[in-house]
PDB file of N, CA and C in Angstrom:
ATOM      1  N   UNK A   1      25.341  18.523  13.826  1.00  0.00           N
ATOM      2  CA  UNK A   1      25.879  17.475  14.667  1.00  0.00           C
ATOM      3  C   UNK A   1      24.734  16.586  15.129  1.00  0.00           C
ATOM      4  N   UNK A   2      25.028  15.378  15.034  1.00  0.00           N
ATOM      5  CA  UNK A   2      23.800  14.403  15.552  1.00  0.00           C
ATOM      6  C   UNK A   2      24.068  13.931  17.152  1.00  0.00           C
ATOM      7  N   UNK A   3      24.560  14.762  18.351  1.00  0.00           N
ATOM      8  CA  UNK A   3      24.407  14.758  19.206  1.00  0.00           C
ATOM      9  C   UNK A   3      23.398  13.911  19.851  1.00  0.00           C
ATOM     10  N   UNK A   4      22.157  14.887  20.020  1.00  0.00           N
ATOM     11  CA  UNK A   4      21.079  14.709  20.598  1.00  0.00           C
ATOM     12  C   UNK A   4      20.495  13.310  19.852  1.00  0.00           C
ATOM     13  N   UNK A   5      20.328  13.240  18.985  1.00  0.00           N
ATOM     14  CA  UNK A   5      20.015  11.831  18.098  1.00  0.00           C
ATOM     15  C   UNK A   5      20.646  10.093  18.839  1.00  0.00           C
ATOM     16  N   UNK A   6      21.688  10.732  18.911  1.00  0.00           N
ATOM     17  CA  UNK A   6      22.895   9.756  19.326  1.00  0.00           C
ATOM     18  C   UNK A   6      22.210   8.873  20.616  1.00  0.00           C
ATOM     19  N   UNK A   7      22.496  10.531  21.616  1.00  0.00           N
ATOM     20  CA  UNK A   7      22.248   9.942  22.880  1.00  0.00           C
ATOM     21  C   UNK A   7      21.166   9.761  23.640  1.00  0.00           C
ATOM     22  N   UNK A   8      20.320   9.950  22.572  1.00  0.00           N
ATOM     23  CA  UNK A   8      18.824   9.344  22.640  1.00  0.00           C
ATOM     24  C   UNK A   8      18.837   7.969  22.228  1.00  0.00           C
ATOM     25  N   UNK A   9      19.030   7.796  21.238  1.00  0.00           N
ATOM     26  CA  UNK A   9      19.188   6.332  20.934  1.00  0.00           C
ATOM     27  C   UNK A   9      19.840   5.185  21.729  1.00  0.00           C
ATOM     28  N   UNK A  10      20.902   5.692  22.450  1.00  0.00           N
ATOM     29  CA  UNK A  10      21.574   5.065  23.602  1.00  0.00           C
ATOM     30  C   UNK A  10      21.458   5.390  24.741  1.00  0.00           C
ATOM     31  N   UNK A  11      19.821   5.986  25.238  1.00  0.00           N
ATOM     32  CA  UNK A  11      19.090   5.920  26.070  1.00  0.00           C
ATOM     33  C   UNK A  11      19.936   6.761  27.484  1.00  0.00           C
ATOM     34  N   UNK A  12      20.743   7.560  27.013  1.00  0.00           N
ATOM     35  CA  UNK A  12      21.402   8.208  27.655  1.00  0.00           C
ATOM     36  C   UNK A  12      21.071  10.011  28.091  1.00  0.00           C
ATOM     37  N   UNK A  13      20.656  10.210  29.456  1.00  0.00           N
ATOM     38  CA  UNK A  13      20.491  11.928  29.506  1.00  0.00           C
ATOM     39  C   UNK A  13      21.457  12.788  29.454  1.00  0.00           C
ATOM     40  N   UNK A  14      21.807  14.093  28.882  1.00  0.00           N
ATOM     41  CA  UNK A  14      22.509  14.575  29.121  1.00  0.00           C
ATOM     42  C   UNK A  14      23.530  14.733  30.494  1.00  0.00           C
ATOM     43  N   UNK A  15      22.572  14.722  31.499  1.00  0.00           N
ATOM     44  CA  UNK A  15      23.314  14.229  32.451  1.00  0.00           C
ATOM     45  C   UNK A  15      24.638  13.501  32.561  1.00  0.00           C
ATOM     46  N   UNK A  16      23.491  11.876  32.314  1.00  0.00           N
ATOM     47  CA  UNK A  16      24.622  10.534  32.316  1.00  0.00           C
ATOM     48  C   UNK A  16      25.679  10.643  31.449  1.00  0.00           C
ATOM     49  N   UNK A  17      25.261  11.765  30.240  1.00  0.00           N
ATOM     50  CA  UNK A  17      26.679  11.528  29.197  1.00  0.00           C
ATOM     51  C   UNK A  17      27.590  12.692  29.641  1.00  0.00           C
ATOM     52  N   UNK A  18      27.455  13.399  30.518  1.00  0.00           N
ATOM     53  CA  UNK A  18      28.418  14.744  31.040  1.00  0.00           C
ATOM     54  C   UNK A  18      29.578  13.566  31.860  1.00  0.00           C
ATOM     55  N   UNK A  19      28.282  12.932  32.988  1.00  0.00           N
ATOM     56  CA  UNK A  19      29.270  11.920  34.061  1.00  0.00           C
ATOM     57  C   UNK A  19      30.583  11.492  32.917  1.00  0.00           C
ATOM     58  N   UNK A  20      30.269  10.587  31.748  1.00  0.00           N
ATOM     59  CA  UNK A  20      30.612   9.815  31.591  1.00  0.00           C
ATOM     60  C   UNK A  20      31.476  10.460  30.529  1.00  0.00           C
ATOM     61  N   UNK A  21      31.554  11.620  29.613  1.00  0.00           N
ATOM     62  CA  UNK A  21      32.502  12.120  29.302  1.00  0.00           C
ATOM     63  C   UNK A  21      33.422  12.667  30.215  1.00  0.00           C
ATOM     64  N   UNK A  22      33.093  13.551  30.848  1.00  0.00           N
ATOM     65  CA  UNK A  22      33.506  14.413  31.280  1.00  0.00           C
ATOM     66  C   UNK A  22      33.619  15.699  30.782  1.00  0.00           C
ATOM     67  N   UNK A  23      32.497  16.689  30.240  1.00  0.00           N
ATOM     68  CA  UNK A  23      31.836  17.032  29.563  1.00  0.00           C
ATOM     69  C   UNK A  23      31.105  17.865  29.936  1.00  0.00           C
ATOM     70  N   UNK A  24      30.548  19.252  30.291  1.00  0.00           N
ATOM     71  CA  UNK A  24      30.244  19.833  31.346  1.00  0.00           C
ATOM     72  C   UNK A  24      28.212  20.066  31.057  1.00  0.00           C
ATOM     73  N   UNK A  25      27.369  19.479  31.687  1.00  0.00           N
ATOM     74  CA  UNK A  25      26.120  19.093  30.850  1.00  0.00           C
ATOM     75  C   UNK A  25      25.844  20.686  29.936  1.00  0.00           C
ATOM     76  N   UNK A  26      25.918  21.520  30.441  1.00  0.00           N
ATOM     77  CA  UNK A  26      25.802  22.906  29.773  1.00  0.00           C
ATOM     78  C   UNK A  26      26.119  23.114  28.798  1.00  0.00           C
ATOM     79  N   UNK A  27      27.393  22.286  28.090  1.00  0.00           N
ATOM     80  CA  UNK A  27      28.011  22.594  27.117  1.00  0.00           C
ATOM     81  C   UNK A  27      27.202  21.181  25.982  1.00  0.00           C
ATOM     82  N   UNK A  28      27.141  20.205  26.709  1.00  0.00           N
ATOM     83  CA  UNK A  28      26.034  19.602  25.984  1.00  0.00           C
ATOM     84  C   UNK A  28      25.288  19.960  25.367  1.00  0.00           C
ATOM     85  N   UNK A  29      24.256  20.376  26.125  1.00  0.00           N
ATOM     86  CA  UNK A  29      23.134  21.456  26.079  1.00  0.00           C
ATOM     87  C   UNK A  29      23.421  21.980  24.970  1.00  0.00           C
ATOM     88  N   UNK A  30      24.326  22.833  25.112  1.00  0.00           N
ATOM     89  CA  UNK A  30      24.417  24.465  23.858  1.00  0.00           C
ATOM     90  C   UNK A  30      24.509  23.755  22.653  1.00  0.00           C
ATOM     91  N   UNK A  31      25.686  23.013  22.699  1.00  0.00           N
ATOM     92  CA  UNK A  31      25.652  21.696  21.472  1.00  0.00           C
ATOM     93  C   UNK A  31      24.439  21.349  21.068  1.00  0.00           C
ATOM     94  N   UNK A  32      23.847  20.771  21.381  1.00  0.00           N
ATOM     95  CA  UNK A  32      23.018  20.289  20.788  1.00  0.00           C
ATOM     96  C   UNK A  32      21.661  21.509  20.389  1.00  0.00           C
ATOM     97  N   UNK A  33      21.744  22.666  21.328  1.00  0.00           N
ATOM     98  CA  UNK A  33      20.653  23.665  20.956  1.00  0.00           C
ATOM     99  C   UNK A  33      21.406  24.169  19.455  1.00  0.00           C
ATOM    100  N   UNK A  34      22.525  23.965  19.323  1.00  0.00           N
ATOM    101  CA  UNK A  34      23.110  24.891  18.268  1.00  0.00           C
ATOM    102  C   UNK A  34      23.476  26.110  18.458  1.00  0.00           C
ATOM    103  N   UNK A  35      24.009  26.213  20.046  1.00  0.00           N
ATOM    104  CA  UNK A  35      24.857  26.879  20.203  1.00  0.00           C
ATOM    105  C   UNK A  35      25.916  27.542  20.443  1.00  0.00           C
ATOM    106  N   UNK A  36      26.339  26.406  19.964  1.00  0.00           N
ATOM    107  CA  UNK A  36      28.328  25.907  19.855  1.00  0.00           C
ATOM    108  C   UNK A  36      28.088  25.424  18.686  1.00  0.00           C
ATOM    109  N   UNK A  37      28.342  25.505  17.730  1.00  0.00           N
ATOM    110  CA  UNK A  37      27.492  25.549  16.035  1.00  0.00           C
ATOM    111  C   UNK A  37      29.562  24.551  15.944  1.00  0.00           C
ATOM    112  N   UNK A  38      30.899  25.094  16.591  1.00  0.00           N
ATOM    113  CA  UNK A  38      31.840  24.402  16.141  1.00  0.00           C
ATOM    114  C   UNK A  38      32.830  24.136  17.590  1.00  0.00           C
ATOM    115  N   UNK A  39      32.127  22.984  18.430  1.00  0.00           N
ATOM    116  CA  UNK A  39      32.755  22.938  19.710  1.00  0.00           C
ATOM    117  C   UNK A  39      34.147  22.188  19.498  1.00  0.00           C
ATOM    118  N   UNK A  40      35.099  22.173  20.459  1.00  0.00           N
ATOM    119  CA  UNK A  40      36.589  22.142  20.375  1.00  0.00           C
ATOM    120  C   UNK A  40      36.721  20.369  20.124  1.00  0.00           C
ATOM    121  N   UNK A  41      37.786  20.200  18.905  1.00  0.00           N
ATOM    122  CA  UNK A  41      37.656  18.768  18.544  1.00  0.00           C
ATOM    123  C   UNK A  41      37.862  17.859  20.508  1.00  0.00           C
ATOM    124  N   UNK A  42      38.362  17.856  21.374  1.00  0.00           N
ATOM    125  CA  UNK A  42      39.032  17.230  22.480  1.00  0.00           C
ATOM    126  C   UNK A  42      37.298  16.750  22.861  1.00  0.00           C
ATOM    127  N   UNK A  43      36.667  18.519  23.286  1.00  0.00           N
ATOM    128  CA  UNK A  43      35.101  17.830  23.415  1.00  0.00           C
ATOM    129  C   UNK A  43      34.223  17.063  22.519  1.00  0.00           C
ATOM    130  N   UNK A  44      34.573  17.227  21.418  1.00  0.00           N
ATOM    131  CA  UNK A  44      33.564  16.160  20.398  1.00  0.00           C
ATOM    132  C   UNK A  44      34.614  14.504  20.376  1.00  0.00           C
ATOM    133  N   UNK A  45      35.692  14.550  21.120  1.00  0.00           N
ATOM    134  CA  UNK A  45      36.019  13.406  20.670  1.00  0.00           C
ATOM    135  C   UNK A  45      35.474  12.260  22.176  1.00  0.00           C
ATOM    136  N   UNK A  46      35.836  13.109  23.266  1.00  0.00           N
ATOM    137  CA  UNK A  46      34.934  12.624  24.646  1.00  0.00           C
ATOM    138  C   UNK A  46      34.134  12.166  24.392  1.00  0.00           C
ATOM    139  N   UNK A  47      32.814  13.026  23.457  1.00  0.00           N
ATOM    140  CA  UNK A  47      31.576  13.160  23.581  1.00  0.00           C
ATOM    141  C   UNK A  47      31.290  11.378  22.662  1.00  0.00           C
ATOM    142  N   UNK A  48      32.270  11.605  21.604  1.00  0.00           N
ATOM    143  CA  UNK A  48      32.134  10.277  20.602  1.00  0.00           C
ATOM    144  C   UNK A  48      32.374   8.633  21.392  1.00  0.00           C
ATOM    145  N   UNK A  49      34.064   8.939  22.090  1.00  0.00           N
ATOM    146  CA  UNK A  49      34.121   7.915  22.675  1.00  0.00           C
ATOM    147  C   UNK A  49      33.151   7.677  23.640  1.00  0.00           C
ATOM    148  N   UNK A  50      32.448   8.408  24.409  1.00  0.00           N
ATOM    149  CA  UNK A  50      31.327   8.068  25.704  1.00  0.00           C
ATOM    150  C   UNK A  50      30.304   7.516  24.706  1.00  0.00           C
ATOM    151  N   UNK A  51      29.941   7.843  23.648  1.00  0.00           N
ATOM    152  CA  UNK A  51      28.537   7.208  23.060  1.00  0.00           C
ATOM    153  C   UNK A  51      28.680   6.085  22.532  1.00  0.00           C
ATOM    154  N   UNK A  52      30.068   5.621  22.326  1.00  0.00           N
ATOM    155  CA  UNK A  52      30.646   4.106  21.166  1.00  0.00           C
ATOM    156  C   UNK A  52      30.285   4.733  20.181  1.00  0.00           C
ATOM    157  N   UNK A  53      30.538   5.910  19.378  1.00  0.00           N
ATOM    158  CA  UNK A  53      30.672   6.249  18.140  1.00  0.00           C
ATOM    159  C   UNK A  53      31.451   6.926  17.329  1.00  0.00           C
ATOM    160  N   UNK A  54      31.604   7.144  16.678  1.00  0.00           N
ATOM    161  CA  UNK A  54      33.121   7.265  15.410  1.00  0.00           C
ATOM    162  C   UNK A  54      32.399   8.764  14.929  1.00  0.00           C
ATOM    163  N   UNK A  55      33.860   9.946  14.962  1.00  0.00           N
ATOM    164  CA  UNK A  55      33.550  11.412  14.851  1.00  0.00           C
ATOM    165  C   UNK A  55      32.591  11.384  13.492  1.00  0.00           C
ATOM    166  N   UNK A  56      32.513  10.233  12.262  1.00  0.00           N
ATOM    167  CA  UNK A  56      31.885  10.667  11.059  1.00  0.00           C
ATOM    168  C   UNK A  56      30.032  10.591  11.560  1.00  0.00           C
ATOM    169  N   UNK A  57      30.048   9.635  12.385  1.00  0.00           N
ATOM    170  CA  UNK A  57      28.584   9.294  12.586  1.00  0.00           C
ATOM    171  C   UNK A  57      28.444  10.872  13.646  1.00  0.00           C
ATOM    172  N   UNK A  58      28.879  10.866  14.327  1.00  0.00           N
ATOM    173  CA  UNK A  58      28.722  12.637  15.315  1.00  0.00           C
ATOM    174  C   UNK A  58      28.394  13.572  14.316  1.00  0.00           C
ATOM    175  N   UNK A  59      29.168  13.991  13.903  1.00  0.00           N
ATOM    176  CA  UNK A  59      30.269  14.896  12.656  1.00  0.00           C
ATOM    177  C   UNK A  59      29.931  14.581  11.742  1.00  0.00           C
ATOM    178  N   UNK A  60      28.706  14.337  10.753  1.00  0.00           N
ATOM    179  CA  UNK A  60      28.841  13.537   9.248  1.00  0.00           C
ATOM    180  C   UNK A  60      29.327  15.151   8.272  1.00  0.00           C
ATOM    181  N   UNK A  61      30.546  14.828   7.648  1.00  0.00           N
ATOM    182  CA  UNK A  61      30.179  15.773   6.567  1.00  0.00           C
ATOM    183  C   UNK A  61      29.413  15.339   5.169  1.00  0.00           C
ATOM    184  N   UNK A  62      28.978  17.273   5.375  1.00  0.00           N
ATOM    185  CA  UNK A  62      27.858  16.867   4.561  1.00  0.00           C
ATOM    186  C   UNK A  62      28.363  17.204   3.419  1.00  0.00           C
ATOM    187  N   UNK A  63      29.887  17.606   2.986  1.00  0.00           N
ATOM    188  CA  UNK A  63      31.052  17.947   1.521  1.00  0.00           C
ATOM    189  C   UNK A  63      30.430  16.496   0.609  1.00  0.00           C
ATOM    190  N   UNK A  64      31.176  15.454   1.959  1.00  0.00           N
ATOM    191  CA  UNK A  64      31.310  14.139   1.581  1.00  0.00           C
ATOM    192  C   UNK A  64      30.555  13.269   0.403  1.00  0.00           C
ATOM    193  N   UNK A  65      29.157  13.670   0.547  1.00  0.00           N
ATOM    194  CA  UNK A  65      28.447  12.932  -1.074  1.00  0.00           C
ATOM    195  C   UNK A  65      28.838  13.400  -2.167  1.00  0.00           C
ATOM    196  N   UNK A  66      29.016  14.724  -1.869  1.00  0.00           N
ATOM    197  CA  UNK A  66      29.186  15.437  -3.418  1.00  0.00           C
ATOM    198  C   UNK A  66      30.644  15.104  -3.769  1.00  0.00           C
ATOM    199  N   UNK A  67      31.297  14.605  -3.031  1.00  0.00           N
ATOM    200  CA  UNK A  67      32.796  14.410  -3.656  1.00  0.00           C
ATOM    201  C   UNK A  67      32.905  13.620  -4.120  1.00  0.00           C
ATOM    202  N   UNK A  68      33.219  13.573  -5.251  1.00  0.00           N
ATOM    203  CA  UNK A  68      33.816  11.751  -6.110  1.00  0.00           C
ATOM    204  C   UNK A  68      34.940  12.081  -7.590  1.00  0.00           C
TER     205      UNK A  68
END
């Protein structure tokens, strides 16, 4: 998951993105340590809309190149 990537780039602390999901920062956290390796779609979709980004850029699968 490109979490941490994300909300670095949009200059955002875990903190500010808990406020602003609603999102509990802990669970952030584990997320992004990799330790919620498959957190519940409701929280990754919070987590997407709070950053202005779309679940593939969060979420890229990585199936996706090899398929054609």
């Amino acid at each position: 998951m490109n979490l941490a990537t994300i909300r670095q780039q949009k200059g955002l602390s875990q903190q500010e993105l808990s406020r602003r999901s609603g999102v509990a920062q802990s669970v952030i956290s584990d997320i992004e340590k990799g330790k919620t390796p498959a957190p519940r779609i409701n929280t990754v979709l919070a987590l997407a809309q709070s950053l202005g980004c779309t679940l593939e850029e969060l979420v890229p699968n990585e199936n996706a190149a090899g398929e054609r």
